[in-house]
Protein backbone atom coordinates (compact mmCIF):
# COMPACT_ATOMS: atom_id res chain seq x y z
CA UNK A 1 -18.37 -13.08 -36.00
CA UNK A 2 -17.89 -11.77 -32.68
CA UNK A 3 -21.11 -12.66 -31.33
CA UNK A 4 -20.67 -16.31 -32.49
CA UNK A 5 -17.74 -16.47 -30.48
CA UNK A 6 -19.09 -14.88 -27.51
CA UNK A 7 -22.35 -17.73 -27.46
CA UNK A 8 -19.70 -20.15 -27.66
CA UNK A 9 -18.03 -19.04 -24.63
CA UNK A 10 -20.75 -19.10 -22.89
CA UNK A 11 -21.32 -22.70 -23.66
CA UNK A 12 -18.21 -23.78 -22.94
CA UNK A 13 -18.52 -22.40 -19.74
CA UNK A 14 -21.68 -24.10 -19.02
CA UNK A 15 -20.62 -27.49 -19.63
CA UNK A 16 -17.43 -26.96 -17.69
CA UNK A 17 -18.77 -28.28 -14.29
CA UNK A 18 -17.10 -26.01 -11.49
CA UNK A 19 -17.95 -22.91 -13.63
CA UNK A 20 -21.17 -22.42 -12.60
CA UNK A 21 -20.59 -23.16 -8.99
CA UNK A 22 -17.94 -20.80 -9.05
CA UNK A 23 -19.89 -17.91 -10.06
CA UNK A 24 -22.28 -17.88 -7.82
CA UNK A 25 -20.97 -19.84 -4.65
CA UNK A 26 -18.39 -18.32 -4.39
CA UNK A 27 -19.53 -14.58 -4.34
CA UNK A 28 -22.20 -15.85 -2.10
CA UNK A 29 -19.07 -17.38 0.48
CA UNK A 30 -16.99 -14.38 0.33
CA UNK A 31 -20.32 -11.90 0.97
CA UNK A 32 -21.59 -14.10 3.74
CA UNK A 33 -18.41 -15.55 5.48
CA UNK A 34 -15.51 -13.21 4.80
CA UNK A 35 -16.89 -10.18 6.43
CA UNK A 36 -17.11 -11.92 10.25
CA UNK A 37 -13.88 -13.37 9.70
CA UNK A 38 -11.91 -10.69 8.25
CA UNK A 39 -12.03 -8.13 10.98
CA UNK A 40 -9.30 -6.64 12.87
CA UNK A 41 -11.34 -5.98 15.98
CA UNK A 42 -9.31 -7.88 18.88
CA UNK A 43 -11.49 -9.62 21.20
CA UNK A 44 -11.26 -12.31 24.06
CA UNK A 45 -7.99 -10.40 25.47
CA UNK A 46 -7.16 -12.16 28.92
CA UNK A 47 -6.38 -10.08 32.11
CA UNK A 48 -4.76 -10.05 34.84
CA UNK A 49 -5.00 -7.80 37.37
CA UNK A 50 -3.01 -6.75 40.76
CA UNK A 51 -4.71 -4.69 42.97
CA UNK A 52 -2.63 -3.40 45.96
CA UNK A 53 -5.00 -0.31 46.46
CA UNK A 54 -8.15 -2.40 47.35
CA UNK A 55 -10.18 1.10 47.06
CA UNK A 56 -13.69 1.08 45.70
CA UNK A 57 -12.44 3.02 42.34
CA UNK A 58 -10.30 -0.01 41.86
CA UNK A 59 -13.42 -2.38 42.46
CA UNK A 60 -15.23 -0.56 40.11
CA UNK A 61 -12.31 -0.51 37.63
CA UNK A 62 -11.93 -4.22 37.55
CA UNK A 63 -15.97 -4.75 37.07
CA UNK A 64 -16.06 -2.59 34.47
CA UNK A 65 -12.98 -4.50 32.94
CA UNK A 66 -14.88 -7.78 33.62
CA UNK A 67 -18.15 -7.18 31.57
CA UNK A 68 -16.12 -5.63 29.00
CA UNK A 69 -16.79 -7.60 25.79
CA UNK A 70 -13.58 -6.95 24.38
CA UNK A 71 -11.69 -8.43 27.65
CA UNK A 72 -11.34 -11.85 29.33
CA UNK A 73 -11.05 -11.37 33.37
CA UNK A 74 -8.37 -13.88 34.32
CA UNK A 75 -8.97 -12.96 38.36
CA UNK A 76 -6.87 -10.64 40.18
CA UNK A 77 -3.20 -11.71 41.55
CA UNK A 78 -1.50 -11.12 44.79
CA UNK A 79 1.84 -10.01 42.80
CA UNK A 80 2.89 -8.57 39.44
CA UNK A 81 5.57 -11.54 39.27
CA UNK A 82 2.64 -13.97 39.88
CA UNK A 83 1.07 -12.77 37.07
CA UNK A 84 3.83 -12.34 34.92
CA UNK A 85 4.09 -15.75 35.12
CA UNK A 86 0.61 -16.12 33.55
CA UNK A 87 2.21 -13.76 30.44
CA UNK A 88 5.30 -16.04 30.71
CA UNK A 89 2.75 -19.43 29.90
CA UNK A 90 0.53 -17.73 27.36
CA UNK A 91 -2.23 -18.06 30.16
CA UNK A 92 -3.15 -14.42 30.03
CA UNK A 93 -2.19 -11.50 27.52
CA UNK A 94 -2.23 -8.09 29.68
CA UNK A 95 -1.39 -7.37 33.16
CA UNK A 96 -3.44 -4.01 35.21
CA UNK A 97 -1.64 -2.98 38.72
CA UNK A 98 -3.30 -0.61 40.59
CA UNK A 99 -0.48 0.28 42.88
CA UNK A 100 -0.98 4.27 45.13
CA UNK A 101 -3.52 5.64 42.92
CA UNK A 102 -1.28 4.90 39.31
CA UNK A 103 -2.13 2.17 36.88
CA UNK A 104 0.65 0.19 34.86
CA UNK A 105 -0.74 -1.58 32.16
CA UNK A 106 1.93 -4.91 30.47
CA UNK A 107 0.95 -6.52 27.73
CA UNK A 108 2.50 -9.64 26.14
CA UNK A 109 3.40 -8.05 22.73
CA UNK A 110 4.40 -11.37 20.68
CA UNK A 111 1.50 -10.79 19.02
CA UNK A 112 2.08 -6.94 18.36
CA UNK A 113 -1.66 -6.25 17.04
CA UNK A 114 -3.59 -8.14 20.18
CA UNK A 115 -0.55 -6.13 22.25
CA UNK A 116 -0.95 -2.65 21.08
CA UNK A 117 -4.62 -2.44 20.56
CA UNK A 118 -5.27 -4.70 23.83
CA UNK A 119 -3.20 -2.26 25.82
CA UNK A 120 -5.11 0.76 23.41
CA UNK A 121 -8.44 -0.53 24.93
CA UNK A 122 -7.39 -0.77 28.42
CA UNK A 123 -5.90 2.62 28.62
CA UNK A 124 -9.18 3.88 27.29
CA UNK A 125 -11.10 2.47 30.30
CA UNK A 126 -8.74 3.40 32.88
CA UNK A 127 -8.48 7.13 31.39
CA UNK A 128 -12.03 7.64 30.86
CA UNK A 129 -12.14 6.91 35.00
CA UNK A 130 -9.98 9.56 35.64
CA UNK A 131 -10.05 13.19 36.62
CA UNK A 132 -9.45 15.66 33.94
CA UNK A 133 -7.39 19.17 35.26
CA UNK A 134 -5.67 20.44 32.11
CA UNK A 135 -6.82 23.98 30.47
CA UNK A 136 -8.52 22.15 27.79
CA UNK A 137 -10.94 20.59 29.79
CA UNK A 138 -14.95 21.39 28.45
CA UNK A 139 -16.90 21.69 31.26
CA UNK A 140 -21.06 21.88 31.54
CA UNK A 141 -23.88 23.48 33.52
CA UNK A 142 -23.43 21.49 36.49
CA UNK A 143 -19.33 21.19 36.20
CA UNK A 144 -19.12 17.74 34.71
CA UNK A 145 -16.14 16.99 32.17
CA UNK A 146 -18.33 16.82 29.02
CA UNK A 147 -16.72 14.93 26.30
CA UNK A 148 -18.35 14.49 22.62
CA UNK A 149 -17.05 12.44 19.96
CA UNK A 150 -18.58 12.69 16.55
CA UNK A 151 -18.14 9.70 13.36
CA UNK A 152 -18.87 11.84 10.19
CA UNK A 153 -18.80 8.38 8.39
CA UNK A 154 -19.85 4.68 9.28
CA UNK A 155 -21.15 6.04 12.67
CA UNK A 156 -21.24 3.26 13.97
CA UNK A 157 -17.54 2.18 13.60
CA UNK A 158 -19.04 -1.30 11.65
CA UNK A 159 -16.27 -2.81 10.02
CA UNK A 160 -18.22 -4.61 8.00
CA UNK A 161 -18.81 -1.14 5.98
CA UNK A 162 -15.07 -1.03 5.84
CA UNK A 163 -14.66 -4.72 4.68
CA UNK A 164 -17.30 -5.05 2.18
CA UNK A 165 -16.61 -2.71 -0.82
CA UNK A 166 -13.31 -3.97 -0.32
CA UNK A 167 -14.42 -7.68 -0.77
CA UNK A 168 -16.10 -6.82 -4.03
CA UNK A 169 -12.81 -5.34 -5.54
CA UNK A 170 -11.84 -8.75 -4.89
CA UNK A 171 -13.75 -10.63 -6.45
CA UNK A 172 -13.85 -8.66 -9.42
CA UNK A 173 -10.35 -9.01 -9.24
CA UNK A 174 -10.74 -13.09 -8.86
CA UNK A 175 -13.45 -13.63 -11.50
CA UNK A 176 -12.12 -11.16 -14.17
CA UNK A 177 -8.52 -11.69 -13.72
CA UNK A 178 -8.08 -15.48 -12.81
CA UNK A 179 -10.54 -17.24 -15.19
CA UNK A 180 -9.21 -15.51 -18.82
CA UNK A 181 -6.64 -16.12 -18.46
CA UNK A 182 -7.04 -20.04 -17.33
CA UNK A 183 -9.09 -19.92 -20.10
CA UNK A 184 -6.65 -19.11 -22.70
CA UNK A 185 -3.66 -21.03 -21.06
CA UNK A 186 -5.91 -24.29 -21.14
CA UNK A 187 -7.29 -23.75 -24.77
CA UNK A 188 -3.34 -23.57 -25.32
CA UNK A 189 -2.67 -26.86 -23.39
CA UNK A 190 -5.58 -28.69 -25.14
CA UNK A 191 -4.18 -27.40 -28.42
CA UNK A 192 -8.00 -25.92 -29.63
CA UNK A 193 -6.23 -22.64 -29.56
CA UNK A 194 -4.30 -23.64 -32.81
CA UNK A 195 -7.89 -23.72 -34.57
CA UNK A 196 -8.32 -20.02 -33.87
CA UNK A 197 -5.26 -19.08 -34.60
CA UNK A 198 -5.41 -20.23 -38.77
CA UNK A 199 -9.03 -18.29 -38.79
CA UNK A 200 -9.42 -14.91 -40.69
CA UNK A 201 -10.76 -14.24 -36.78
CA UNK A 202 -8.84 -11.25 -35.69
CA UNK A 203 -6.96 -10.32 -32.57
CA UNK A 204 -9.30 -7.87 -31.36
CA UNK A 205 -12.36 -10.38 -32.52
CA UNK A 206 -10.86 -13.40 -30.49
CA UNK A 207 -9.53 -11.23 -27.35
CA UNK A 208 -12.82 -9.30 -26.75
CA UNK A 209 -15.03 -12.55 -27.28
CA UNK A 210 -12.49 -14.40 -24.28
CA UNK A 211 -13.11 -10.93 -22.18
CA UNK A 212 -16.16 -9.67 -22.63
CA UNK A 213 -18.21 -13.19 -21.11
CA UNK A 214 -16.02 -12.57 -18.03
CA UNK A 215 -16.78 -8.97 -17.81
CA UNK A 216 -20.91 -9.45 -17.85
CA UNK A 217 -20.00 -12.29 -15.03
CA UNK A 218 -18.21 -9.85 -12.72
CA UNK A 219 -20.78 -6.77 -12.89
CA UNK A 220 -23.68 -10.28 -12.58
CA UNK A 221 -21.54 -11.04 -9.11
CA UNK A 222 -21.11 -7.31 -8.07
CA UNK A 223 -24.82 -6.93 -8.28
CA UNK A 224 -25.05 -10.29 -6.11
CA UNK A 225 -22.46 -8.56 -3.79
CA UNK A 226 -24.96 -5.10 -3.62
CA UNK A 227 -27.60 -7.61 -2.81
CA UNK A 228 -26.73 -9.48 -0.06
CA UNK A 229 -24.93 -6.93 1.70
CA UNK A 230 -28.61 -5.14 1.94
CA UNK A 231 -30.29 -8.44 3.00
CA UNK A 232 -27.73 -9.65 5.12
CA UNK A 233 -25.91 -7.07 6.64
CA UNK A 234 -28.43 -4.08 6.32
CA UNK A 235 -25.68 -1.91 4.50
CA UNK A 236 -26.61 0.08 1.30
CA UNK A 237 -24.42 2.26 -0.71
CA UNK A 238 -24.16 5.67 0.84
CA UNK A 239 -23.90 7.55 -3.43
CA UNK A 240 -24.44 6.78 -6.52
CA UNK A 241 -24.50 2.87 -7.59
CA UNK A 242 -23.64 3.43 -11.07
CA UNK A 243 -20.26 4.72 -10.03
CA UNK A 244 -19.72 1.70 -8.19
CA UNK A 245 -20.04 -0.31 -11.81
CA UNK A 246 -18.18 2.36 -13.63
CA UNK A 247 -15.80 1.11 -10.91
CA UNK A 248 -15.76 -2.33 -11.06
CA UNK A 249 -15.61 -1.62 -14.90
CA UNK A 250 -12.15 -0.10 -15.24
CA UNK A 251 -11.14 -2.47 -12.45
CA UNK A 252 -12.24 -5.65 -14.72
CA UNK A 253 -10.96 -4.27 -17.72
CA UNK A 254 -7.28 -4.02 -16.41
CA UNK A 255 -6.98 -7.64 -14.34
CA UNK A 256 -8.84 -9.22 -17.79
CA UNK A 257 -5.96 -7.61 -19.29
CA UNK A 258 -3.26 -8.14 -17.11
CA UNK A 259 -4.55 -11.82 -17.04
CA UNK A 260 -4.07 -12.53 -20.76
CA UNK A 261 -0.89 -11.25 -20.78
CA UNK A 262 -0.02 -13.54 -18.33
CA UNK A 263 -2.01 -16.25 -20.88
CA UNK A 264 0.03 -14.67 -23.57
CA UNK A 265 3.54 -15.46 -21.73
CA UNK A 266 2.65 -18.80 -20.38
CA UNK A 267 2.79 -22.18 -21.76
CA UNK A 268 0.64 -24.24 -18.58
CA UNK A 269 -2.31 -23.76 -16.64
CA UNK A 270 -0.05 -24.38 -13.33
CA UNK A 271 2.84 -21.50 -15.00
CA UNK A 272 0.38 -19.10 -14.99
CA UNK A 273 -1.90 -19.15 -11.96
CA UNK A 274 1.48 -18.89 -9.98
CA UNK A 275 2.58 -15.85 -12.13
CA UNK A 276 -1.02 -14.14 -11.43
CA UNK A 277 -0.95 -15.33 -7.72
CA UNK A 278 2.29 -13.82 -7.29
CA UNK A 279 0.90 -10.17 -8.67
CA UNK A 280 -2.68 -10.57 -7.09
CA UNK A 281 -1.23 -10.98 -3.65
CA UNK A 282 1.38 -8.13 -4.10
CA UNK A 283 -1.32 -5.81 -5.29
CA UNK A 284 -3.70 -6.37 -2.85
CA UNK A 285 -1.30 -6.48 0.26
CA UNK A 286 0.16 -2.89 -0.97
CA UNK A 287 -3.15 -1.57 -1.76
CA UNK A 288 -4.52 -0.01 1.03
CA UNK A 289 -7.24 -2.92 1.54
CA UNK A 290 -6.51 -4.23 5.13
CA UNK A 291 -4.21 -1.34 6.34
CA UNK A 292 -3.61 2.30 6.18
CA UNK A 293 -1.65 2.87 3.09
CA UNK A 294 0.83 6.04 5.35
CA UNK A 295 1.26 3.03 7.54
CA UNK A 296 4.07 1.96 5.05
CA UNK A 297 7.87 2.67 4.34
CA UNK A 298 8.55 5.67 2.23
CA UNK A 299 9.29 3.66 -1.08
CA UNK A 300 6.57 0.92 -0.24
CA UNK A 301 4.19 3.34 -0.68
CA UNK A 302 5.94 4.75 -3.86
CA UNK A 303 3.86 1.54 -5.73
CA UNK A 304 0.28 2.92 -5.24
CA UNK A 305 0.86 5.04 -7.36
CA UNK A 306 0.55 2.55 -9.79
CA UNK A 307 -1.29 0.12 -8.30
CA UNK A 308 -5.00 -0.15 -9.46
CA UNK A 309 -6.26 -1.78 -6.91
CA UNK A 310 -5.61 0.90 -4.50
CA UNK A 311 -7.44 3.64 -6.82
CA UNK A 312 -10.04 0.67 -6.89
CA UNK A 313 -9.93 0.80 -2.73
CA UNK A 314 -10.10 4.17 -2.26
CA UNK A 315 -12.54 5.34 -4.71
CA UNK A 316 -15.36 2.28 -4.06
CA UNK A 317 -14.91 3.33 -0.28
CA UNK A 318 -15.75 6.95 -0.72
CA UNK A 319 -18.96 6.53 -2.71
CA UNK A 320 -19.97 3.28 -0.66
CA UNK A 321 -19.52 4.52 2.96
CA UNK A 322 -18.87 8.29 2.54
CA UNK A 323 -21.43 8.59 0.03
CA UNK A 324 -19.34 10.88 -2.96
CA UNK A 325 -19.89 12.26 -5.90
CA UNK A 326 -17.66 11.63 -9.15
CA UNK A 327 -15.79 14.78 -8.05
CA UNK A 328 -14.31 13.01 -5.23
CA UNK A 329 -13.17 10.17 -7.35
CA UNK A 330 -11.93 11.79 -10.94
CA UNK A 331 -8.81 11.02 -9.75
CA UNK A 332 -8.85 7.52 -8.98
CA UNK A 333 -11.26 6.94 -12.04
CA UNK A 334 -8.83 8.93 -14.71
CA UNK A 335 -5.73 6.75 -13.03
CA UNK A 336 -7.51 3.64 -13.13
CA UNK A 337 -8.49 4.38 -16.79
CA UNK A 338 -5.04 5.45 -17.89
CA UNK A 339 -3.61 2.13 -16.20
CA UNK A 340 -6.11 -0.29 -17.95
CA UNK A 341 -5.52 1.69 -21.17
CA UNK A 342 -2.15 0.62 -21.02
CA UNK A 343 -2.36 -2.73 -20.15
CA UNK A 344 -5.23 -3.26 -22.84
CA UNK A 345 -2.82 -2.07 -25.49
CA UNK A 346 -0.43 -4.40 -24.00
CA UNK A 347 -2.82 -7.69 -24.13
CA UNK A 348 -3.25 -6.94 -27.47
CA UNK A 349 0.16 -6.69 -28.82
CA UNK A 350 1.61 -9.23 -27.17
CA UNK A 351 -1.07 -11.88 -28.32
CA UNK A 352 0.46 -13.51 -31.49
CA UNK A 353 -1.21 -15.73 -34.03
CA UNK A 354 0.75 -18.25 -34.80
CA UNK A 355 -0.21 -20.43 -38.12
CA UNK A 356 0.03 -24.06 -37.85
């Protein structure tokens, strides 16, 4: 019985138009696009500097800061007010005086990210031109400062290695969650749902047949996602793949169900994409995916520890970049399994057949 329903999924999705496209344009989009776009790298920061020293460590200060490619050199200014008035107009973002050997640095923090990190990057360049005295100084054979910094993972600071696993979680997320439960809702507004419901067809029968095409879609995608992010970005996973699908597994099996209870509560297509929207962005905004989780308050951060998608984040991150082992990830895999236990007890209880 089951297998008769799950062919004729699969053919209603086929002669459903957008379907196909969806599947595989958009994975294709997010993989190729998203990455470029969604980085928090801040570039193109204008400058203005006021040099009253006019020494040659200043000159070669302001070069350096001028072939910078994270910095746009505005010119130098006679005056700090002059070129406050350039932060007043929006004309440039962070003011440098050199004034008796000492360096103020002013940036324009409206924007608080392009602020903090603009003024983070400037510091860096005017400190790394500076004498070091303290104790702690390492010094080598010939009495240079020697400094050594060492990236134990994604050496070369790529955020595209940070982004990507991430983007894959998404989808899942999209393709698993989203399209059940649209499913469902529209078989309900098109009344065909009544014809399933006066079957001997069973809960379990009818629920796994609506889940289980969606499921083979998402692990079809993620496999599209390891793909391209070899071909086109150069960037394997650093352990074992299979994890990554055990992964995306338990992720898919908690926003399939957490989508048809949604289905199961709503009467309209429109009723319950908002409902899902509503959760999807929550989750994903408290998850960990674009910032540091510790960077929130105290009881913000109470929710991961039942939010999914951040045991999703963290977990596909350490065996994708980091390269670990299931050890490193029971956790997150025996939370995300307990969570989409629940909520696939849930789905099922709360879907009703009602006889016409």
């Amino acid at each position: 019985m089951i297998k008769y329903l799950i062919h004729k999924e699969f053919l209603q999705n086929r002669r459903t138009s957008f379907m196909p496209k969806i599947i595989f344009i958009f994975p294709i989009m997010v993989m190729c696009v998203m990455p470029w776009v969604m980085n928090q790298e801040v570039k193109n920061i204008r400058v203005d500097v006021v040099d009253i020293d006019r020494t040659t460590q200043s000159e070669r200060l302001i070069r350096q800061i001028e072939h910078s490619n994270y910095f746009i050199f505005n010119g130098q200014k006679s005056t700090y007010q002059e070129a406050l008035k350039d932060i007043e107009s929006s004309r440039a973002d962070i003011i440098l005086e050199i004034r008796d050997g000492k360096y103020l640095i002013a940036a324009n923090a409206v924007n608080g990210t392009k602020g903090s990190i603009g003024s983070s990057y400037l510091s860096q360049i005017v400190a790394a031109r500076q004498p070091i005295t303290n104790s702690q100084t390492t010094f080598g054979a010939n009495g240079e400062n020697q400094f050594s910094i060492l990236n134990l993972y994604n050496k070369g600071q790529n955020y595209k290695v940070f982004m990507i696993p991430a983007l894959m979680g998404i989808l899942m997320m999209m393709l698993c969650g989203f399209l059940p439960a649209l499913n469902i809702v529209g078989e309900k507004e098109k009344g065909t749902i009544e014809q399933i419901n006066v079957t001997p067809v069973s809960k379990w029968a009818f629920i796994l047949a609506k889940l289980i095409p969606y499921w083979l879609i998402g692990l079809l995608v993620l496999t599209v996602c390891l793909v391209l992010s070899w071909l086109v970005y150069g960037i394997t996973c650093q352990g074992p793949v299979l994890l990554i699908y055990l992964l995306a597994i338990l992720l898919a099996l908690f926003f399939s169900s957490f989508g048809l209870i949604i289905s199961n509560y709503s009467d309209t297509m429109q009723q319950a994409m908002l409902v899902m929207w509503f959760f999807v962005v929550c989750l994903m905004l408290l998850s960990g995916l674009f910032t540091p989780t510790r960077s929130m308050p105290s009881w913000a951060y109470l929710t991961t520890y039942i939010n999914p998608m951040h045991y999703f984040i963290e977990a596909i991150r350490t065996v994708f970049v980091r390269g670990g082992s299931f050890q490193s990830i029971a956790h997150q895999v025996y939370a995300l399994l307990a969570i989409s236990a629940v909520m696939a007890v849930w789905a099922v209880k709360s879907y009703r057949k009602r006889n016409t």
